[in-house]
Protein backbone atom coordinates (compact mmCIF):
# COMPACT_ATOMS: atom_id res chain seq x y z
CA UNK A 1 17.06 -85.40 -25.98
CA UNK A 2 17.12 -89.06 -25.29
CA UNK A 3 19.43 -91.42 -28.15
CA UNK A 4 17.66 -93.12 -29.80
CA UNK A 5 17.89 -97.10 -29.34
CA UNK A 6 17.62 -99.37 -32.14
CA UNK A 7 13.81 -101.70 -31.17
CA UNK A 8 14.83 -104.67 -33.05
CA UNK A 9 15.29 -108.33 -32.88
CA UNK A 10 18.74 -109.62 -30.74
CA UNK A 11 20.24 -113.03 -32.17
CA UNK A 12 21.56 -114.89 -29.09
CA UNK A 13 21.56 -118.66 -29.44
CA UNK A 14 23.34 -119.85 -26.31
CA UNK A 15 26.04 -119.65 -23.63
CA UNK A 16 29.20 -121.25 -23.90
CA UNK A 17 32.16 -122.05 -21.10
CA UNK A 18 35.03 -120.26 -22.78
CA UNK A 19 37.29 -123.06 -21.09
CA UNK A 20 35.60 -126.23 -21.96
CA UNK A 21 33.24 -124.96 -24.86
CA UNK A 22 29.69 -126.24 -22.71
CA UNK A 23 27.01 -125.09 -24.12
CA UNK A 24 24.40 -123.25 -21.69
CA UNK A 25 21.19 -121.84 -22.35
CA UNK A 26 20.55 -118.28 -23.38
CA UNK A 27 18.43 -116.22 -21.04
CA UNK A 28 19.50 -117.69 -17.78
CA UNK A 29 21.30 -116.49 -15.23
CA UNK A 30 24.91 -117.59 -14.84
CA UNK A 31 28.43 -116.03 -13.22
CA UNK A 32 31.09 -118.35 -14.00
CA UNK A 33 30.41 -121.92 -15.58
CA UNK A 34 30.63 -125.12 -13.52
CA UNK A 35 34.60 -125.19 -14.46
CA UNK A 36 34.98 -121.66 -12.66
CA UNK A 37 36.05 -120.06 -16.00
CA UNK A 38 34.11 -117.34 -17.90
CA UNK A 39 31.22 -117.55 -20.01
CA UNK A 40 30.75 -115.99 -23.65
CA UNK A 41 27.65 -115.26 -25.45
CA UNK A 42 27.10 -116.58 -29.03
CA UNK A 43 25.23 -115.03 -31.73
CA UNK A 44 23.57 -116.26 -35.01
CA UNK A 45 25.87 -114.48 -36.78
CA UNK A 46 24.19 -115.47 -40.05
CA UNK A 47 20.88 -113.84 -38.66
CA UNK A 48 22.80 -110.86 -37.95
CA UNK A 49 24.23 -110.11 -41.36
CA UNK A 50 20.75 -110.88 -43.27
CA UNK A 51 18.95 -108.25 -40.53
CA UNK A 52 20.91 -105.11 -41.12
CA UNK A 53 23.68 -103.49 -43.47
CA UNK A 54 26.54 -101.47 -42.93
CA UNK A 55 24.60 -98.74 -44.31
CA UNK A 56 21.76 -99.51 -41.78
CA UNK A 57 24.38 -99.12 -39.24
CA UNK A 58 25.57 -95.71 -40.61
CA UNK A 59 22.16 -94.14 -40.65
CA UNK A 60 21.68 -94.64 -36.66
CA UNK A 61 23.23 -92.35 -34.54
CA UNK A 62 26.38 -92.98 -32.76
CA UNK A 63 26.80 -94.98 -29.25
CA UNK A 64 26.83 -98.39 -28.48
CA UNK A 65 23.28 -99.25 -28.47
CA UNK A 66 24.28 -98.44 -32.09
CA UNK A 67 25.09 -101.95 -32.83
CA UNK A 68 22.05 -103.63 -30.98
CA UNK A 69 21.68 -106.88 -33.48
CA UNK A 70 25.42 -107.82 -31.88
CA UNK A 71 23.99 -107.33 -28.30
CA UNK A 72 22.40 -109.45 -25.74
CA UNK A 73 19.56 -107.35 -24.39
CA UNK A 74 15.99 -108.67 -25.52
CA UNK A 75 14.05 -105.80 -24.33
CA UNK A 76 14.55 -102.63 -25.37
CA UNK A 77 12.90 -100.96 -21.77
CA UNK A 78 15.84 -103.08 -20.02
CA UNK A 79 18.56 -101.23 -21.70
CA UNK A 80 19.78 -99.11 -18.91
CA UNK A 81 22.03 -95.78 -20.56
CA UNK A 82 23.45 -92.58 -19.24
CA UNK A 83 23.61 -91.55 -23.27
CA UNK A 84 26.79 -93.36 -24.11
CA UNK A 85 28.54 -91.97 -27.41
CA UNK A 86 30.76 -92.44 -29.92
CA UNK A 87 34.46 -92.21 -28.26
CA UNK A 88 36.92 -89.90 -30.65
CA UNK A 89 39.68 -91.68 -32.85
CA UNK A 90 42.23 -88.69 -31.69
CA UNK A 91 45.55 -88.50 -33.96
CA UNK A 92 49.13 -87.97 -31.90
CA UNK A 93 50.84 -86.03 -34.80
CA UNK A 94 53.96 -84.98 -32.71
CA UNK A 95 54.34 -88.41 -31.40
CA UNK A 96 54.00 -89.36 -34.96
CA UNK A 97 57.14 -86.72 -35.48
CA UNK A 98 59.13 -86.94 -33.03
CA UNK A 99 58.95 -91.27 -33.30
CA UNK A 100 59.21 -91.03 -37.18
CA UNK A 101 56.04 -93.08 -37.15
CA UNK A 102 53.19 -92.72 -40.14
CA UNK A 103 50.42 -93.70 -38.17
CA UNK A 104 49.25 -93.27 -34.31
CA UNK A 105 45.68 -92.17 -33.10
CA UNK A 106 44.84 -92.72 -29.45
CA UNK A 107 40.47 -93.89 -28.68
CA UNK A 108 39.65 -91.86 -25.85
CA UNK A 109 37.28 -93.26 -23.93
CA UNK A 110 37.07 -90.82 -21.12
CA UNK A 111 34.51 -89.12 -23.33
CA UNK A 112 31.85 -91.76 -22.48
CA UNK A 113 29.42 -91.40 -18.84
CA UNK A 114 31.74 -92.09 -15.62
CA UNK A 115 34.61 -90.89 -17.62
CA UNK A 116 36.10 -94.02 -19.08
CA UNK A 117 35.71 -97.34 -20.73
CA UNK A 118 33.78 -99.01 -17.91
CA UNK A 119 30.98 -97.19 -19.43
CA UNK A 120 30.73 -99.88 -21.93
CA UNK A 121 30.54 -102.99 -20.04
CA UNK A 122 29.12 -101.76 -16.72
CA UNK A 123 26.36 -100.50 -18.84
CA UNK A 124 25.52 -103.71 -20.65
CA UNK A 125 25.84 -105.75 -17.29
CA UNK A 126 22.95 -103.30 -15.59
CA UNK A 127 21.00 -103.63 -18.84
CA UNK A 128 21.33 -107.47 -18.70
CA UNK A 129 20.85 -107.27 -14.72
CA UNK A 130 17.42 -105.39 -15.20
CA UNK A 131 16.70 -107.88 -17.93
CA UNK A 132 17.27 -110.73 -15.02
CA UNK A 133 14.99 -108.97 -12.14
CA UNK A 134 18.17 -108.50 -10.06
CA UNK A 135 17.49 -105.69 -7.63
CA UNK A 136 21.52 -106.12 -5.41
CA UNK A 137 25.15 -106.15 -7.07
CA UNK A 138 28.43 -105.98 -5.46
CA UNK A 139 32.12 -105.72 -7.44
CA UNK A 140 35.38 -104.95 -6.34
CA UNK A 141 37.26 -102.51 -8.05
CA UNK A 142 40.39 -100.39 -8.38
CA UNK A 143 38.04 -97.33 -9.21
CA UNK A 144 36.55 -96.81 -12.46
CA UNK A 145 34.75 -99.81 -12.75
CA UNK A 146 33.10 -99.09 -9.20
CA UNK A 147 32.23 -95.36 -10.44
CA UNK A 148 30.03 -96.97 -13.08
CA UNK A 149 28.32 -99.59 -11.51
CA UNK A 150 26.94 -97.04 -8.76
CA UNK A 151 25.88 -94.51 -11.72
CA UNK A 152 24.42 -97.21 -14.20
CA UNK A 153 22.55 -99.17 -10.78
CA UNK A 154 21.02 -96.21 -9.01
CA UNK A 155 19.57 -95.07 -12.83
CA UNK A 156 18.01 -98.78 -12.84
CA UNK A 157 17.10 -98.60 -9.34
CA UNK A 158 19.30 -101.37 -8.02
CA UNK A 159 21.51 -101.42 -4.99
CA UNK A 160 25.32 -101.37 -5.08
CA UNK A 161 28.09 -102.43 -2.91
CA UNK A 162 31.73 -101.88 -4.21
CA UNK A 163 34.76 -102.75 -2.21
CA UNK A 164 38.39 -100.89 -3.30
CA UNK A 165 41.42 -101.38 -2.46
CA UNK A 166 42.48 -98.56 0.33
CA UNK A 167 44.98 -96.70 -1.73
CA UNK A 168 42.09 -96.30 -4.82
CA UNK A 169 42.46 -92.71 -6.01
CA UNK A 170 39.74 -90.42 -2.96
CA UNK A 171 38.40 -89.09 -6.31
CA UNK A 172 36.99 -92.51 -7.69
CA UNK A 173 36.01 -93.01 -4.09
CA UNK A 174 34.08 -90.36 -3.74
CA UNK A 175 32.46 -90.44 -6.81
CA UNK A 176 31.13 -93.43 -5.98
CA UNK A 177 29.16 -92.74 -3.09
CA UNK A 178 27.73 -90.12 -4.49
CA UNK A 179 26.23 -91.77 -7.35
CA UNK A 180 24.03 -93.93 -4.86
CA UNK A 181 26.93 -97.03 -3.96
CA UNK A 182 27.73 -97.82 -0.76
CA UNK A 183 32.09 -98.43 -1.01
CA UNK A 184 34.18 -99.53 1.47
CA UNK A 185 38.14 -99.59 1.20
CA UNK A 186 39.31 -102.91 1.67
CA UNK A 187 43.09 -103.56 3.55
CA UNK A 188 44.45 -105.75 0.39
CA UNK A 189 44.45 -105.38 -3.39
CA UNK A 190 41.26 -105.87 -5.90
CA UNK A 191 41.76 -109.93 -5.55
CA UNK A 192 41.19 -109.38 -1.84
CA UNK A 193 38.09 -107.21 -2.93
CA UNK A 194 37.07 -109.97 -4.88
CA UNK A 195 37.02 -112.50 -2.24
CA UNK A 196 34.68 -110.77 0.12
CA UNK A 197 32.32 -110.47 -2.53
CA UNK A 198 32.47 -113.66 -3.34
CA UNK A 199 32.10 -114.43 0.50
CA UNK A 200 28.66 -112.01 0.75
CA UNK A 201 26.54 -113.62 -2.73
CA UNK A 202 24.82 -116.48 0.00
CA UNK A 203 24.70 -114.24 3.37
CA UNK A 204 24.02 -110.96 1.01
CA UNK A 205 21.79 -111.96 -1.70
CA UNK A 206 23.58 -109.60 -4.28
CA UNK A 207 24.91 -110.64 -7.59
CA UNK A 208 28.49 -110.40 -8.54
CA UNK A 209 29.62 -108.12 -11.39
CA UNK A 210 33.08 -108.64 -11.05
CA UNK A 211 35.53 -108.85 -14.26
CA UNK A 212 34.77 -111.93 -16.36
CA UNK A 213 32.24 -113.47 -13.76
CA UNK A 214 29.39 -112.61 -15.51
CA UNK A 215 29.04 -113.11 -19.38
CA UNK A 216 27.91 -109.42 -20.60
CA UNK A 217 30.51 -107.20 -19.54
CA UNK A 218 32.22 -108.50 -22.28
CA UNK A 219 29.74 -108.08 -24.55
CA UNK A 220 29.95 -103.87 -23.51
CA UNK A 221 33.71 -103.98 -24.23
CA UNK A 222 33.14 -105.89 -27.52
CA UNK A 223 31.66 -102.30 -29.04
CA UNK A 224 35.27 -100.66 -28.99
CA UNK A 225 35.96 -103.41 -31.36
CA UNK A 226 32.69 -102.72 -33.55
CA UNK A 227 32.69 -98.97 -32.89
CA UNK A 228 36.35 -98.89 -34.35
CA UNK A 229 35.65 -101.05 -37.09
CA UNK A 230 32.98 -98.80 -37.86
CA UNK A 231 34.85 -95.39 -37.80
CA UNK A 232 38.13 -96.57 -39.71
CA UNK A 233 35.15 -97.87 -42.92
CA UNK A 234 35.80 -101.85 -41.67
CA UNK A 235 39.48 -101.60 -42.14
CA UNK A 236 41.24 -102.35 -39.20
CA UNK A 237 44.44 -101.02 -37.62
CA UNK A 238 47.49 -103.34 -37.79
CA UNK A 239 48.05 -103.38 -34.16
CA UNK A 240 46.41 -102.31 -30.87
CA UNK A 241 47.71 -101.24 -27.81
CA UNK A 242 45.44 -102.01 -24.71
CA UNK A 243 46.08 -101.57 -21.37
CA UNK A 244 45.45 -104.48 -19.35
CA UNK A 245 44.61 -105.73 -15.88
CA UNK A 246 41.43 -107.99 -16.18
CA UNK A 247 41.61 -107.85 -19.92
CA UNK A 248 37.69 -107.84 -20.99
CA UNK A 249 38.19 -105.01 -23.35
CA UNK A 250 40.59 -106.99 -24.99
CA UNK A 251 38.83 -110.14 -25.08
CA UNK A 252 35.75 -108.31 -26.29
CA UNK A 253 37.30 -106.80 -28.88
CA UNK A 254 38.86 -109.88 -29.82
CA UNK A 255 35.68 -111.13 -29.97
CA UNK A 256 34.11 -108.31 -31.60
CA UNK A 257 36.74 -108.59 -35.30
CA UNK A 258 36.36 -112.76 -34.90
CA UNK A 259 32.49 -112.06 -35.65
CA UNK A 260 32.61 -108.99 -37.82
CA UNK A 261 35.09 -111.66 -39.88
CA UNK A 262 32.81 -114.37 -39.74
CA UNK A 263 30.24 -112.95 -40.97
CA UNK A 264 32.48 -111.34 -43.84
CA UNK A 265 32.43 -107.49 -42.88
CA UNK A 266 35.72 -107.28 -42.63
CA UNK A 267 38.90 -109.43 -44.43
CA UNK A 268 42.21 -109.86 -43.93
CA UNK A 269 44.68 -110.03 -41.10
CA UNK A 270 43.17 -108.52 -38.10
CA UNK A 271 45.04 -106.32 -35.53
CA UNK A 272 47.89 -107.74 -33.72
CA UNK A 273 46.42 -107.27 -29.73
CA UNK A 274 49.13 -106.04 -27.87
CA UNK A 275 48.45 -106.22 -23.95
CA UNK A 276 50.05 -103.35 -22.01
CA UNK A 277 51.04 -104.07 -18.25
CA UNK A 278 53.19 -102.32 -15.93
CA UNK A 279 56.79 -103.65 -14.63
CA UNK A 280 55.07 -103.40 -11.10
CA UNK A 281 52.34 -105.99 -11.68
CA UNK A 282 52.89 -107.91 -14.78
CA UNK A 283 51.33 -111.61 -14.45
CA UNK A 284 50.07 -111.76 -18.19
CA UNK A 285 53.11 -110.43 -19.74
CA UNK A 286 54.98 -112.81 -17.66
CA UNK A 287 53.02 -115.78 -18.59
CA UNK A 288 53.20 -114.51 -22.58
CA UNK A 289 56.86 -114.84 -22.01
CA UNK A 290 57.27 -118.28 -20.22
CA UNK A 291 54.79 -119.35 -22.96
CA UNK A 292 52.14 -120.68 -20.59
CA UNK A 293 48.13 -120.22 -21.04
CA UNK A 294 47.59 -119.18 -17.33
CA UNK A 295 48.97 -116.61 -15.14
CA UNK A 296 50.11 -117.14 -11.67
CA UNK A 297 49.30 -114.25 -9.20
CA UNK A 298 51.25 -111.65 -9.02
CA UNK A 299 52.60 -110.38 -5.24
CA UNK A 300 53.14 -107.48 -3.91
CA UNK A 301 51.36 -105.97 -6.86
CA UNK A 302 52.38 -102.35 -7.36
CA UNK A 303 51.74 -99.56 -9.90
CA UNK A 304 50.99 -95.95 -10.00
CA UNK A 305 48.77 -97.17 -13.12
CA UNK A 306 45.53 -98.72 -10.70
CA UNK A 307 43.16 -99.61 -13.70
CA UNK A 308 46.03 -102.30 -14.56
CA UNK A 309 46.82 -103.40 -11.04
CA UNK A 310 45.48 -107.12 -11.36
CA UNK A 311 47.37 -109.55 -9.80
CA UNK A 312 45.52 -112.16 -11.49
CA UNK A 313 42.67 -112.58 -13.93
CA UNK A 314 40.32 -115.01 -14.10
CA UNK A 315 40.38 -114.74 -18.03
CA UNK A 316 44.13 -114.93 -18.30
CA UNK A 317 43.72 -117.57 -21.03
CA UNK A 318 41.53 -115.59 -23.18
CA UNK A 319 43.91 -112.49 -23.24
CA UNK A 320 47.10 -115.37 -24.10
CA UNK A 321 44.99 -116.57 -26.36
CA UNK A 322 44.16 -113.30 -28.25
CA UNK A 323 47.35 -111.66 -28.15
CA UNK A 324 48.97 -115.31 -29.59
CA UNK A 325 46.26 -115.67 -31.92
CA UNK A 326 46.62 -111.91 -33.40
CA UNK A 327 50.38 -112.53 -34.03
CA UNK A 328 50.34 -109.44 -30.64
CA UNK A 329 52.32 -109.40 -27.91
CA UNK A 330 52.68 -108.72 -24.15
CA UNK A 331 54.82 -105.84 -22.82
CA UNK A 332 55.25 -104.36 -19.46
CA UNK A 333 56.54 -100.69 -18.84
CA UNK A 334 58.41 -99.21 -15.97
CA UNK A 335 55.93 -96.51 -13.66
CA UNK A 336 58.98 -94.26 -14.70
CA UNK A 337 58.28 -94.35 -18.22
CA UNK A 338 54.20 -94.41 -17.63
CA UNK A 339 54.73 -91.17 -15.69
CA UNK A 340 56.43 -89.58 -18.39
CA UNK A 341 54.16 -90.40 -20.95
CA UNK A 342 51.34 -89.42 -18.68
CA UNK A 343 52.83 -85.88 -19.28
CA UNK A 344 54.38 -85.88 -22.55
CA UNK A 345 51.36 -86.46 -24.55
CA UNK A 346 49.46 -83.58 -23.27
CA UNK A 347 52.51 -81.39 -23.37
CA UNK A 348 53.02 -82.74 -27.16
CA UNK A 349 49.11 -83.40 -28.51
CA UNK A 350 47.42 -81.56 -26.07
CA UNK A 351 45.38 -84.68 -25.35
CA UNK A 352 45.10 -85.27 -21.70
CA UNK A 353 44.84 -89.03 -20.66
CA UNK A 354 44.99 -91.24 -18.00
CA UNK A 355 47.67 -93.45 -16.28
CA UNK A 356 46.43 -96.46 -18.38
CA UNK A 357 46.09 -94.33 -21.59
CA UNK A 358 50.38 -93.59 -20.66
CA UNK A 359 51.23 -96.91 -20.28
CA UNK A 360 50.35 -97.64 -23.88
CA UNK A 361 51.88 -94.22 -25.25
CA UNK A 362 55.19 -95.38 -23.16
CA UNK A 363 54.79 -99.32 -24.48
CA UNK A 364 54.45 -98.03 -28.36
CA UNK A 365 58.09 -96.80 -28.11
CA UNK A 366 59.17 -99.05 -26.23
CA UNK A 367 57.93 -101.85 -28.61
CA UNK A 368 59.22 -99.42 -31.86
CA UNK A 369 62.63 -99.34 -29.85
CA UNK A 370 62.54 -102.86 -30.17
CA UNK A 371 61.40 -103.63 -33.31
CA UNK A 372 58.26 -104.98 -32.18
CA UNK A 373 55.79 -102.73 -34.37
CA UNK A 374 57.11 -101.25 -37.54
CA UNK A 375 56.83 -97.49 -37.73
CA UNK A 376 54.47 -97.34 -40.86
CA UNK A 377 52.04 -99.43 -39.10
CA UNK A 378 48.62 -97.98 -38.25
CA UNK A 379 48.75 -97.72 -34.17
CA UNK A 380 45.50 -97.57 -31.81
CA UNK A 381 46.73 -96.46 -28.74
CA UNK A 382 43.89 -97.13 -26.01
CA UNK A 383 43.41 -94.05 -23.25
CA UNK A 384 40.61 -95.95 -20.99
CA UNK A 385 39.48 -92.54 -18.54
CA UNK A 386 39.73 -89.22 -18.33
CA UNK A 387 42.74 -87.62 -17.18
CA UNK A 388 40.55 -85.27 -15.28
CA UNK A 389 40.24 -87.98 -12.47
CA UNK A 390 44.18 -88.20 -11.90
CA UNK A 391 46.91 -86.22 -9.88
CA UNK A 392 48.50 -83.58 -12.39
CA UNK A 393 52.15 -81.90 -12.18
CA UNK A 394 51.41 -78.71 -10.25
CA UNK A 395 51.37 -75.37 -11.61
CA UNK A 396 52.77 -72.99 -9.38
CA UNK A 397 53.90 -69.78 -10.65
CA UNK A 398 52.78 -66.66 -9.80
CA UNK A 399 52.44 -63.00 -10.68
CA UNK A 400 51.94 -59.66 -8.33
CA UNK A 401 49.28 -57.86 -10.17
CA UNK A 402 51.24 -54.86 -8.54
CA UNK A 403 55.02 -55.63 -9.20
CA UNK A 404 56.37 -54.58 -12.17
CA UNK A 405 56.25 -58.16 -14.79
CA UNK A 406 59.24 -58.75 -16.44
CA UNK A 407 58.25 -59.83 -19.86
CA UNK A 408 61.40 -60.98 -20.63
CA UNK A 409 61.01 -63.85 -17.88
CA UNK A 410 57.51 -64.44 -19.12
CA UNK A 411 58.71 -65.18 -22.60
CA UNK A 412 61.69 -67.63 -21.50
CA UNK A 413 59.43 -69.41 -18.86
């Protein structure tokens, strides 16, 4: 049965550089402004409030198209949707324990189509794309972000071109070819991906999706913010852990409490944004601690945690911003401590996550270690994809089925 989508009125009023504040006009096509900086999409926010309710909200089923009056798409036969729903607020008691911490739930977004977060913005992009008449795009991408593009495209009947880095996991490789993109692996890193798109738009006559160079993906990732608003009764966590390499999610959601506030759904102090890198490629946490508003590139990039391999951003002042703005804070963690995490919490919580998802499990001690969160604040942990797509620990014992089994062994294994 297909969700239902809300048919109702959207309340864009304009475009606006994120750098210099220029004000562009809704419904046209843009990638980056005419500073080279990312675009963000403003709402009549009063419009918003007076045209539904919390209540409203609460009657509709779950998903992101949930919250249409916050979202960009005009038409509702443009919104492009593989059935996108709710993502699970799931509690870590034994972390809880064994930290001596009150409060830690982990969002798991590997529930949603593709098996992560990219769900979210890809989707919206597509929508926005089909909305535009575009019929080509082309991104680079670590993995994830590549996986959805070909899925949400080929269901809109567009053509995709995707360019990886050559080390991206042969899983998220595969995956998307056979949802209908064409991928290459690229000899470089996702920057290097990046610049042969960027090379193709004139020759190529595809559109570039790429993180922060179009203004909707944002608007995707700015329904975690809503969505968890929505399931915690508008009362926010005190801090967030997010995982970050090109940062939208955390922008959007950023974005997401700054208009929920505005328009007075929610009060008080909003979440401290805390953004999670590794040791191995850490240009924002860097530039958070050198106190600058820009990050320089990162070389020789390396991190067994892909989805946060980013050597640069191209919104690396709108993640300083929101993590200085939120009272957050940037933290890197060692691969060592990522890939122990990566296993603990499953062993502990039985919730299986992704490298990504670890690194923030691994930076909430670390930070409670330091006395950067207290432990009776209320934790979101972010897991971005399912840890179905990653290399496990094997599992190699065996039994003779006709040896005699020593039970004793069994028990102590």
């Amino acid at each position: 049965m297909k969700r239902y989508i809300p048919d109702t009125s959207t309340f864009v009023t304009n475009l606006e550089c994120a750098y210099t504040g220029e004000v562009l006009p809704a419904d046209t096509l843009h990638g980056l402004s005419d500073a080279g900086k990312p675009i963000l999409v403003r709402y009549d926010l009063e419009g918003i409030a007076g045209a539904v309710t919390k209540d409203e909200l609460e009657a509709r089923p779950d998903g992101m198209w949930r919250y249409r009056e916050f979202l960009p798409v005009r038409h509702t036969e443009n919104v492009v949707t593989l059935e996108e729903t709710e993502t699970p607020l799931v509690p870590l008691p034994a972390m809880q324990s064994r930290l001596g911490a009150s409060w830690i739930t982990m969002k798991d977004e590997g529930r949603l189509p593709t098996g992560s977060f990219k769900a979210r913005g890809i989707g919206m992009a597509v929508s926005m794309a089909k909305e535009f008449g575009l019929e080509r795009l082309a991104m680079p991408t670590n993995g994830n972000a590549g996986s959805a593009l070909a899925a949400y495209a080929t269901r809109a009947g567009m053509e995709t071109y995707i360019f990886c880095p050559a080390d991206t996991p042969e899983v998220n490789v595969r995956e998307i070819a056979l949802q209908g993109g064409k991928v290459w692996r690229v000899n470089g890193l996702i920057d290097d991906c990046g610049k042969i798109v960027g090379a193709g738009k004139e020759p190529m006559g595809w559109f570039d999706v790429s993180t922060l160079k179009e203004p909707y993906r944002i608007e995707g990732k700015k329904t975690m913010g809503l969505e968890l608003a929505d399931q915690l009764g508008w009362q926010l966590p005190d801090v967030i852990f997010y995982p970050t390499g090109g940062g939208t999610g955390l922008i959007g959601m950023w974005k997401a409490f700054n208009e929920l506030a505005d328009m007075g759904w929610i009060s008080g102090q909003l979440p401290r944004m805390v953004a999670v890198q590794s040791s191995g490629c850490a240009p924002i946490v860097r530039a958070y601690d050198e106190g600058e508003r820009h990050a320089e590139r990162w070389d020789d990039a390396a991190t067994i945690a892909a989805g946060i391999r980013v050597p640069a951003a191209v919104g690396d002042f709108l993640i300083l911003d929101a993590v200085r703005e939120s009272g957050g804070f940037a933290i890197a963690v060692d691969d060592d401590a990522i890939e122990e995490a990566h296993v603990r919490v499953p062993q502990e919580d039985g919730l299986l996550i992704c490298p990504e998802g670890a690194a923030t499990a691994a930076a909430y001690e670390q930070a409670l270690e330091a006395g950067l969160v207290e432990p009776t604040e209320r934790a979101v942990l972010f897991n971005c994809g399912s840890g179905l797509k990653y290399p496990m620990p094997p599992a190699d014992w065996n039994l003779d089925k006709d040896a005699p089994i020593d039970w004793d062994a069994l028990a102590e294994a």
